[in-house]
N, C-alpha and C. Protein backbone atom coordinates (compact mmCIF):
# COMPACT_ATOMS: atom_id res chain seq x y z
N UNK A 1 -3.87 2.26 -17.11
CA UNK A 1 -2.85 1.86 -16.16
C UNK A 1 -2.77 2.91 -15.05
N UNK A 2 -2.15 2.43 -13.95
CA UNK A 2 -2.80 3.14 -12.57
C UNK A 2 -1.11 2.70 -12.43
N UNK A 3 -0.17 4.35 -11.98
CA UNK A 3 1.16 4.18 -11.52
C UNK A 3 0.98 4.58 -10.26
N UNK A 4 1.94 3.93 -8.96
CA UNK A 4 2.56 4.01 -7.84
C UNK A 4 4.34 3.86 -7.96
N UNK A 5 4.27 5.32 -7.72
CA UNK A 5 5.28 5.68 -7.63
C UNK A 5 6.13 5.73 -5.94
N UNK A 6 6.81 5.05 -5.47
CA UNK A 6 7.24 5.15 -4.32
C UNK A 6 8.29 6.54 -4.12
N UNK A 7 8.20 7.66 -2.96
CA UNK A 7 8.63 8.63 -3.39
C UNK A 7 9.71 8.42 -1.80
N UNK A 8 9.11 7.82 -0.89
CA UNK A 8 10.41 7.94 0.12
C UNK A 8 10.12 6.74 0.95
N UNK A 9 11.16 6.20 1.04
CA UNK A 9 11.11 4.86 1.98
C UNK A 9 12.23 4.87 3.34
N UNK A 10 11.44 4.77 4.06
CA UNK A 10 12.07 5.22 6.23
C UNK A 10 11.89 3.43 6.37
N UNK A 11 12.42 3.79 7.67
CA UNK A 11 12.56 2.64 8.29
C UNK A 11 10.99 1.78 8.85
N UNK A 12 10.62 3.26 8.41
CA UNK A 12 9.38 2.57 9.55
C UNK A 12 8.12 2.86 8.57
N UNK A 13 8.15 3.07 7.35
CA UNK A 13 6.99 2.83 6.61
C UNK A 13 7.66 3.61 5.39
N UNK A 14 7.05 2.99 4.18
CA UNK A 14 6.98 3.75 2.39
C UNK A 14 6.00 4.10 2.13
N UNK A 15 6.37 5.38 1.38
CA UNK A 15 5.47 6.53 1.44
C UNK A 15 5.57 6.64 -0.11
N UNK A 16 4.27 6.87 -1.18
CA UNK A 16 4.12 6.67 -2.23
C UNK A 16 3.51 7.90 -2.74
N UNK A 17 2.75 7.48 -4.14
CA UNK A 17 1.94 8.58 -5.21
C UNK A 17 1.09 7.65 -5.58
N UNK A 18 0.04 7.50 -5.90
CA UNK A 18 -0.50 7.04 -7.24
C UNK A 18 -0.69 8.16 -8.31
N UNK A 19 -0.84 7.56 -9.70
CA UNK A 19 -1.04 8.40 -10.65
C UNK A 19 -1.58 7.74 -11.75
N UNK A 20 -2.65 8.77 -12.33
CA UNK A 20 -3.43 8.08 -13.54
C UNK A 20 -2.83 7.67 -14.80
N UNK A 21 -3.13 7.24 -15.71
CA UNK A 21 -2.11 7.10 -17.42
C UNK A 21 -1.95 8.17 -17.48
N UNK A 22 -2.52 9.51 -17.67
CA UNK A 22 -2.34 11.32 -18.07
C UNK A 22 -0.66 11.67 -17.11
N UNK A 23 -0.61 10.64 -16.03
CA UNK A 23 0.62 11.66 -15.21
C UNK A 23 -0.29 12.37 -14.04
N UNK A 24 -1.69 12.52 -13.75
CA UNK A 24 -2.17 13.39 -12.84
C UNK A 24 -2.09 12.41 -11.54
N UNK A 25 -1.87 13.47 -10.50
CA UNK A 25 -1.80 12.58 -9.25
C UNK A 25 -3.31 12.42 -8.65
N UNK A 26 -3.24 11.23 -8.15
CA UNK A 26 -4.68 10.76 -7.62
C UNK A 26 -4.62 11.03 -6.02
N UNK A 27 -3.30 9.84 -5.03
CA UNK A 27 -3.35 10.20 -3.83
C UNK A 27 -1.99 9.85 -3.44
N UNK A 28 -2.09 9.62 -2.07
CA UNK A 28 -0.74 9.62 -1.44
C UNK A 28 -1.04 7.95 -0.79
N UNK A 29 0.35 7.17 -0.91
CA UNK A 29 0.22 5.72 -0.54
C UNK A 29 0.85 5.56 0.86
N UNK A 30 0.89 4.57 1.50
CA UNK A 30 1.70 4.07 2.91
C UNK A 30 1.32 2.57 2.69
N UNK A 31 3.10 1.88 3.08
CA UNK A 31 3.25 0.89 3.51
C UNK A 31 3.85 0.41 3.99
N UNK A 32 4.20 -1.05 4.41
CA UNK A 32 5.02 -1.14 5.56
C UNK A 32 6.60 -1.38 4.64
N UNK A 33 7.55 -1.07 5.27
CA UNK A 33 8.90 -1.16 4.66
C UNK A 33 9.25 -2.64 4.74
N UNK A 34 10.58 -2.84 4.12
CA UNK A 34 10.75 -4.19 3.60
C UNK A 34 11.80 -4.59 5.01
N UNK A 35 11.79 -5.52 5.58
CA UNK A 35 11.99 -5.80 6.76
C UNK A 35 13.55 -6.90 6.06
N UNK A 36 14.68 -6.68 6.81
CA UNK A 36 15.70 -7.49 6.41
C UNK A 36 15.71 -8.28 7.57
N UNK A 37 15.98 -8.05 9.24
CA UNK A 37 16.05 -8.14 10.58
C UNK A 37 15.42 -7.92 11.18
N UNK A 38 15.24 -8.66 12.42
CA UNK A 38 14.57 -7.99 12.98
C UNK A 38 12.48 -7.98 13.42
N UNK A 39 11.40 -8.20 14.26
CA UNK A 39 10.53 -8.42 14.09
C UNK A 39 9.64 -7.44 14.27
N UNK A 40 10.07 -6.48 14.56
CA UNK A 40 9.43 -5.50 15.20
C UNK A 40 8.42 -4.81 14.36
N UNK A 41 7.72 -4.84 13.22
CA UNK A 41 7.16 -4.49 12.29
C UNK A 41 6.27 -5.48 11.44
N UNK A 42 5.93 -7.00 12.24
CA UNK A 42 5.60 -8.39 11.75
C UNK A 42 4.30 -8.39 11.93
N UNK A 43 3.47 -8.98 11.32
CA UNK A 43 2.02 -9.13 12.31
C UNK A 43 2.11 -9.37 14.38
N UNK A 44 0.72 -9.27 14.79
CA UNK A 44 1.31 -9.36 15.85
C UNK A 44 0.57 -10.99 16.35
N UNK A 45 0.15 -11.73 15.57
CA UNK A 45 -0.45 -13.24 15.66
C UNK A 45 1.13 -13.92 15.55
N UNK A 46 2.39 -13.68 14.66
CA UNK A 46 3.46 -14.42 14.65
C UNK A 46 3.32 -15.12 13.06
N UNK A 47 2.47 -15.28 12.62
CA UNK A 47 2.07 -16.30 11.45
C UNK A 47 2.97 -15.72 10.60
N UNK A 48 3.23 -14.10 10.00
CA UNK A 48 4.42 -13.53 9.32
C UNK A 48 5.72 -13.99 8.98
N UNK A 49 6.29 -14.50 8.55
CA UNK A 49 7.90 -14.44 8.23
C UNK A 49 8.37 -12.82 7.98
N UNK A 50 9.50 -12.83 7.95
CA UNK A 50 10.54 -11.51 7.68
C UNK A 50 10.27 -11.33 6.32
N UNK A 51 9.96 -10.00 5.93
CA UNK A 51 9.56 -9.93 4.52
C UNK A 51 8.61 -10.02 4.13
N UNK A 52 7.65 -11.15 4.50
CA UNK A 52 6.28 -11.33 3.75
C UNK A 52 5.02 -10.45 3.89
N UNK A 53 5.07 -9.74 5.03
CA UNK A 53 4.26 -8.68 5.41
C UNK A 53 4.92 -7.67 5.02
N UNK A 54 5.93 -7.25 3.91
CA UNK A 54 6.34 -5.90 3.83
C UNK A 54 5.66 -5.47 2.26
N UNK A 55 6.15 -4.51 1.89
CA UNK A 55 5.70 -3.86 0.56
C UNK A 55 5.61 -4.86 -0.40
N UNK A 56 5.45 -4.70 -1.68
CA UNK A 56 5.56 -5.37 -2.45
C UNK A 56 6.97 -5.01 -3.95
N UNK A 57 7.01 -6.11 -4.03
CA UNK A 57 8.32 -5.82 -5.14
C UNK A 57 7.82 -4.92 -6.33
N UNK A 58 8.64 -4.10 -6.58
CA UNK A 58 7.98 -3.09 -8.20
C UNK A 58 8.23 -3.84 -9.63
N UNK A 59 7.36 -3.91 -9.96
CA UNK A 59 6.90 -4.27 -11.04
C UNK A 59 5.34 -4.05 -11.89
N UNK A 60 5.17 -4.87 -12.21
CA UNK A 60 3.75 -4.55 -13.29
C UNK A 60 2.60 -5.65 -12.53
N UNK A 61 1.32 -5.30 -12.46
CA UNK A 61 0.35 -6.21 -11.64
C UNK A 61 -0.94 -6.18 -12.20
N UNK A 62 -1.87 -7.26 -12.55
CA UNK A 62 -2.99 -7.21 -13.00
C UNK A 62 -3.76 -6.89 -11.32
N UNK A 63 -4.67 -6.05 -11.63
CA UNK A 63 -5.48 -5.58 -10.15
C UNK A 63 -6.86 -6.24 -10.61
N UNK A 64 -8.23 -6.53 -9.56
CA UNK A 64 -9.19 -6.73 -9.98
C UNK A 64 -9.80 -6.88 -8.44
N UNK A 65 -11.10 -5.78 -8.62
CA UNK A 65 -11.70 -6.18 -7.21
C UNK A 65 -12.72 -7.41 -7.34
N UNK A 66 -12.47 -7.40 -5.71
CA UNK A 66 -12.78 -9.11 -5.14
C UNK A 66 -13.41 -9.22 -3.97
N UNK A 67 -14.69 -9.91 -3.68
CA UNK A 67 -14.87 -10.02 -2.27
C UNK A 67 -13.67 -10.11 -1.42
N UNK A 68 -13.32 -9.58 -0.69
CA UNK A 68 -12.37 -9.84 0.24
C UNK A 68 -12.91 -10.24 1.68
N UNK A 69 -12.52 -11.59 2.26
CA UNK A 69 -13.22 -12.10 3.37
C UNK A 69 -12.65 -11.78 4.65
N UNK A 70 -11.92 -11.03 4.72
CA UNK A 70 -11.60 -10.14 5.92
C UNK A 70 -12.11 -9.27 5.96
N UNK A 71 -12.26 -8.36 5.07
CA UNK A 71 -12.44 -7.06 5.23
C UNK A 71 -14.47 -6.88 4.64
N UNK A 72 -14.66 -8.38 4.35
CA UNK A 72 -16.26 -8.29 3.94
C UNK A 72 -17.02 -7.44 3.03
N UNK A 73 -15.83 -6.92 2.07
CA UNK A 73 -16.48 -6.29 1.23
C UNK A 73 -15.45 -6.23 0.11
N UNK A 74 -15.63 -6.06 -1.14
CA UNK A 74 -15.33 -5.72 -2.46
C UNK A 74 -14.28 -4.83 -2.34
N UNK A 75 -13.02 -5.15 -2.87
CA UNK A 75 -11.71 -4.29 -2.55
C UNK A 75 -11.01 -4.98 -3.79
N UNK A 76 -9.77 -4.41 -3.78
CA UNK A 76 -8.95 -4.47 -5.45
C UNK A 76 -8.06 -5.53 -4.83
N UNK A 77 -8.07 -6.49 -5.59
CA UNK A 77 -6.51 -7.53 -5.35
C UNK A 77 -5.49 -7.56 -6.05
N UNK A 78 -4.40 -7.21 -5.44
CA UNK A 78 -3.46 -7.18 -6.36
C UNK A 78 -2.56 -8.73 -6.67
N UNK A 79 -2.75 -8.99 -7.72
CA UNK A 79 -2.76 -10.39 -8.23
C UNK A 79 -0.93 -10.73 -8.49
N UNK A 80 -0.58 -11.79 -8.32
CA UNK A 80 0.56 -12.32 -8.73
C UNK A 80 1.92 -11.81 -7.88
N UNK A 81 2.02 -11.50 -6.73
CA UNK A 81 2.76 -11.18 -5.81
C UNK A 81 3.69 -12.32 -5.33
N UNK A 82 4.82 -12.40 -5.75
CA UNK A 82 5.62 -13.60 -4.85
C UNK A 82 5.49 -14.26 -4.30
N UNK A 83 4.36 -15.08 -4.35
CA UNK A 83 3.72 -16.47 -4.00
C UNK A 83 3.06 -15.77 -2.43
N UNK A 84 2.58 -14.29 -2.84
CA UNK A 84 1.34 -14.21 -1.37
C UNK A 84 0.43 -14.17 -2.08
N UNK A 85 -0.90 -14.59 -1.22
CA UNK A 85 -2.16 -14.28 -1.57
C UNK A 85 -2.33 -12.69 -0.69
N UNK A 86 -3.84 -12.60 -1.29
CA UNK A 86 -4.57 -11.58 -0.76
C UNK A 86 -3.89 -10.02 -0.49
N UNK A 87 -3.42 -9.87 -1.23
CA UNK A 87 -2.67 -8.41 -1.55
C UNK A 87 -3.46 -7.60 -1.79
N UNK A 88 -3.74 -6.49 -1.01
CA UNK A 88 -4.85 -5.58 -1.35
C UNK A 88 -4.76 -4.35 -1.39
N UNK A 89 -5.69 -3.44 -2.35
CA UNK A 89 -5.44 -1.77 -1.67
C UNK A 89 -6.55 -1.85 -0.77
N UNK A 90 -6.00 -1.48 0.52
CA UNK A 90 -7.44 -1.26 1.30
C UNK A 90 -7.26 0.09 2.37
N UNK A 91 -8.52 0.66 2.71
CA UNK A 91 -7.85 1.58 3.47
C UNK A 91 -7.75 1.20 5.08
N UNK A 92 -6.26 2.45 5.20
CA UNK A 92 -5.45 1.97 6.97
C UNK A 92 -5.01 3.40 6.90
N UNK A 93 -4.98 3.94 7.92
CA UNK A 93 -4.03 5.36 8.34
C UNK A 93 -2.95 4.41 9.02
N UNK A 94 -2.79 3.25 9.41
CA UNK A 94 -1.33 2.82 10.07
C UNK A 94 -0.34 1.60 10.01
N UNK A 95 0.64 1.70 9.41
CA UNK A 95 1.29 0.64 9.68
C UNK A 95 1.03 -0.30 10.09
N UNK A 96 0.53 -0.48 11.32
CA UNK A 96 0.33 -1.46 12.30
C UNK A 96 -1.02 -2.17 11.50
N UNK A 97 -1.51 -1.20 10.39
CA UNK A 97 -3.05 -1.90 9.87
C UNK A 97 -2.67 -2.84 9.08
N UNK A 98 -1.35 -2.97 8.36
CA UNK A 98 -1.07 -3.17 6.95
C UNK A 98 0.03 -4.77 7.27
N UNK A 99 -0.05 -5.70 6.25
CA UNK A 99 0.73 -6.82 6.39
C UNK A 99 0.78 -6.81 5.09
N UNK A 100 1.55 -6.15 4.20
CA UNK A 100 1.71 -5.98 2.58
C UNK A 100 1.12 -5.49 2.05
N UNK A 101 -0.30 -4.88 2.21
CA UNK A 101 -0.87 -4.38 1.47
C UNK A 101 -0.66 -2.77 1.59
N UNK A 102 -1.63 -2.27 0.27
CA UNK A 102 -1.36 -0.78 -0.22
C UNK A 102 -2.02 -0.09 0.17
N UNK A 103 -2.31 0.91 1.67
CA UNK A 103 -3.23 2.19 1.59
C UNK A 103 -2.95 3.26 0.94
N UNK A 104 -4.01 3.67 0.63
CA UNK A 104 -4.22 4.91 -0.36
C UNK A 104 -4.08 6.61 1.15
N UNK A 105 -3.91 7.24 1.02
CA UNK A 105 -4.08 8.05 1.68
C UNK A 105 -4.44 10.04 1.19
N UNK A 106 -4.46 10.56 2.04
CA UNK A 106 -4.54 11.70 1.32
C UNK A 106 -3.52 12.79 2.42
N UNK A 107 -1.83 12.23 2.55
CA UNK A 107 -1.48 13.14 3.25
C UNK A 107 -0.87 12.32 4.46
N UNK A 108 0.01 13.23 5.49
CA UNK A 108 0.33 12.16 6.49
C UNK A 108 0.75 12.73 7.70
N UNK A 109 0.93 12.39 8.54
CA UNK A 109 0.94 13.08 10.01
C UNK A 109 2.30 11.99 10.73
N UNK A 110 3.19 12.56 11.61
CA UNK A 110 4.00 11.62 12.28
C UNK A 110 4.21 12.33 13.78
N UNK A 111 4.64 10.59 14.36
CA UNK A 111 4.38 10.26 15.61
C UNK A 111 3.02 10.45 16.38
N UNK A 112 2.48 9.61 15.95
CA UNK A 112 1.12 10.12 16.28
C UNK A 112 0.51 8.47 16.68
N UNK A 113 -0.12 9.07 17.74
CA UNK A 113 -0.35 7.79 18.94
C UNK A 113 -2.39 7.55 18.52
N UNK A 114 -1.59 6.36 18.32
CA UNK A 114 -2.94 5.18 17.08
C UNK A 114 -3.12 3.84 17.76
N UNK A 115 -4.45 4.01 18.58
CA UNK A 115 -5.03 2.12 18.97
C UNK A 115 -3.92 1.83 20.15
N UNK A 116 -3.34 3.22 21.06
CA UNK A 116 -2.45 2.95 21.97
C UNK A 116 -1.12 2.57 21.47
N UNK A 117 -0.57 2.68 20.29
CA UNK A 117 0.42 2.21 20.23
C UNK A 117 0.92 3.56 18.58
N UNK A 118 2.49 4.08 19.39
CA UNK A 118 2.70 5.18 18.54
C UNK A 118 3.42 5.19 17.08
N UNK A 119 2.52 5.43 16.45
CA UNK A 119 3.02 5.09 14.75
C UNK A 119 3.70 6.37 14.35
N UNK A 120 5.27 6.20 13.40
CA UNK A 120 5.92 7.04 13.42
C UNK A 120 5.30 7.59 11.60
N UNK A 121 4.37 6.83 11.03
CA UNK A 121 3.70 7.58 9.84
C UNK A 121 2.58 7.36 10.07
N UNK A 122 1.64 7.81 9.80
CA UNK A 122 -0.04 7.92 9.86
C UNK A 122 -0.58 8.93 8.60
N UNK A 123 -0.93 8.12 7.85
CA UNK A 123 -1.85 8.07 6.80
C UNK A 123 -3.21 8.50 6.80
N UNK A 124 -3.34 10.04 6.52
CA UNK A 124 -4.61 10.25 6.50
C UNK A 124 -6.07 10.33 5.32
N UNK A 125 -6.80 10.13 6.26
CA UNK A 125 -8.05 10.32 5.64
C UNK A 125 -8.13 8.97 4.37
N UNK A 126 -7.67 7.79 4.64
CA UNK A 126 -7.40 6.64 4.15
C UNK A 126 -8.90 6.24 2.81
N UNK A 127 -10.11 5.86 3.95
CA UNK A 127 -11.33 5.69 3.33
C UNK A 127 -11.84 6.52 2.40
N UNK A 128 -11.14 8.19 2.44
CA UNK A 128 -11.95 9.33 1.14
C UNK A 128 -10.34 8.92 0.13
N UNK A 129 -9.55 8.53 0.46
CA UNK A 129 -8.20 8.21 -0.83
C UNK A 129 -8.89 7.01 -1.49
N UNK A 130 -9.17 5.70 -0.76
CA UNK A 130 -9.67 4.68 -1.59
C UNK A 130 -11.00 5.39 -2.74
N UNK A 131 -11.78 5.81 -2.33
CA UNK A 131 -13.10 6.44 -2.91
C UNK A 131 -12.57 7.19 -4.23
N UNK A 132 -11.45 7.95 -3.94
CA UNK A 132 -11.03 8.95 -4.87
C UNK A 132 -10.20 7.79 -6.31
N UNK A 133 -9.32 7.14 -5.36
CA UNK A 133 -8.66 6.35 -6.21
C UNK A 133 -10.08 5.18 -7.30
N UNK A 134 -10.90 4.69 -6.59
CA UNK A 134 -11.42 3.90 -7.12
C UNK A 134 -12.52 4.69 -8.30
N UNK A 135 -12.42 6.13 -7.70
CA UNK A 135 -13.62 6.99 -8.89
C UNK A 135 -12.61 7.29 -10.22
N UNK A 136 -11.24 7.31 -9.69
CA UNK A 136 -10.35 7.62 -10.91
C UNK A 136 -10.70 6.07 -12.03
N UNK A 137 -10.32 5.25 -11.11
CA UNK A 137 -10.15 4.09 -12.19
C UNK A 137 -12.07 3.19 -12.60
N UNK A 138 -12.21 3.39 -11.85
CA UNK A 138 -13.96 3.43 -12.77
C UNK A 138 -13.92 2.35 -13.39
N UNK A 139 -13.16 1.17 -12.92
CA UNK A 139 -13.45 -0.40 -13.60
C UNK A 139 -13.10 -1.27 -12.49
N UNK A 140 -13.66 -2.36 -12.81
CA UNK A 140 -13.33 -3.76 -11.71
C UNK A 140 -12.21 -4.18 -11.72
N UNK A 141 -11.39 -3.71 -13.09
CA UNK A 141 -9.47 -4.29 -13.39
C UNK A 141 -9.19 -3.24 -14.13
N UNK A 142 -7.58 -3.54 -13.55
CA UNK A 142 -6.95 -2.87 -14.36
C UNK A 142 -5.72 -2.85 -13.96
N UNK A 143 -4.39 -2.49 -14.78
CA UNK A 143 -2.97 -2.24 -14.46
C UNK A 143 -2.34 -1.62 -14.02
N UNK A 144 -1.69 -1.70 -12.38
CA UNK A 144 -0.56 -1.78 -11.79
C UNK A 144 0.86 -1.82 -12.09
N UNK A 145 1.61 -0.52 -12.25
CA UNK A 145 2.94 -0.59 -12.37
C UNK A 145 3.60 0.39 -11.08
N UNK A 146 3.91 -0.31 -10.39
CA UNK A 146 4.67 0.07 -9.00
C UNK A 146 6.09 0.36 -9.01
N UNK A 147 6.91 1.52 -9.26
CA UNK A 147 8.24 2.04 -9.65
C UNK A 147 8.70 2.89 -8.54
N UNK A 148 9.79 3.35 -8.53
CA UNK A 148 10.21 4.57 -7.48
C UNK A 148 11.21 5.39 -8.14
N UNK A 149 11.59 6.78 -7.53
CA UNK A 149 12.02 7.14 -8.04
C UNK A 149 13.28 6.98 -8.38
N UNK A 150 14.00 5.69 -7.51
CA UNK A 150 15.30 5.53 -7.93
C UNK A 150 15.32 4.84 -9.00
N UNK A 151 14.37 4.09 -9.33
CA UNK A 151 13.94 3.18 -10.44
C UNK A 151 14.09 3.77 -11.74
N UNK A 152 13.43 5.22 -11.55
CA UNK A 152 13.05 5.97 -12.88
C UNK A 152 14.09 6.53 -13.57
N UNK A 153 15.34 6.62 -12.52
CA UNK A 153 15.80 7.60 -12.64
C UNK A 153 17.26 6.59 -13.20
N UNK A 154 17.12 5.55 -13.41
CA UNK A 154 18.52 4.36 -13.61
C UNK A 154 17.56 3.26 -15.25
N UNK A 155 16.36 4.14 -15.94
CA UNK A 155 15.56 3.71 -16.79
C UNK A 155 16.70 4.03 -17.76
């Protein structure tokens, strides 16, 4: 089992852990926050509703990589998400990359001006976090339990 621990959530992106079954930390996560109002954080095609491009709810998730036809290559899906498809860890240093899904990161930088447009978290070194994360877990599946610390702490 592969934990994500959410450790601080802003307005403008959630900021995570992963961690192996042992408790050792693997990397640092980013995603987009859970949107109540408001569009400013939506895809920018419109196709989004409020919410559906944000994080995902914590709970427990069967993972399993999958061709993924956006991204054209073999990536982890995270399966059974509140009636979305295609939930993925994939790597993004930005907000603006992400419509629910999970980057892995190694670390993070803010206000920092990305593709012309200024992201108030930026996620670094995204592509060596996926690599790291995927050498930890060393299988095609496996289990997802996504918690935070307010979660842990009301167990």
């Amino acid at each position: 089992m592969i934990l994500l621990i959410r450790t601080d959530k802003k307005e403008d992106g959630v900021i995570g852990q992963f961690f192996n079954s042992d408790g050792d930390f693997i990397c640092d996560s980013l995603e987009r926050p859970k949107l109540y109002e408001g569009e400013e954080n939506l895809r920018d095609d419109g196709k989004t509703a409020i919410n559906e491009s944000c994080c995902i709810p914590e709970g427990v998730y069967e993972v399993e990589r999958t061709y993924s036809p956006m991204f054209k290559k073999n990536l982890f899906l995270i399966k059974g998400v509140n009636s979305r498809d295609g939930v993925r860890i994939h790597p993004a240093n930005a907000i603006s990359e992400l419509l629910g899904c999970i980057a892995p990161c190694l670390g993070f930088s803010y206000n920092v001006s990305f593709k012309g447009k200024m992201e108030a978290i930026f996620g670094k070194s995204s592509a060596n976090a996926l690599r790291a994360l995927e050498a930890e877990i060393g299988a095609d599946k496996f289990t997802l339990k996504i918690t935070s610390y307010e979660s842990l702490c009301t167990l």
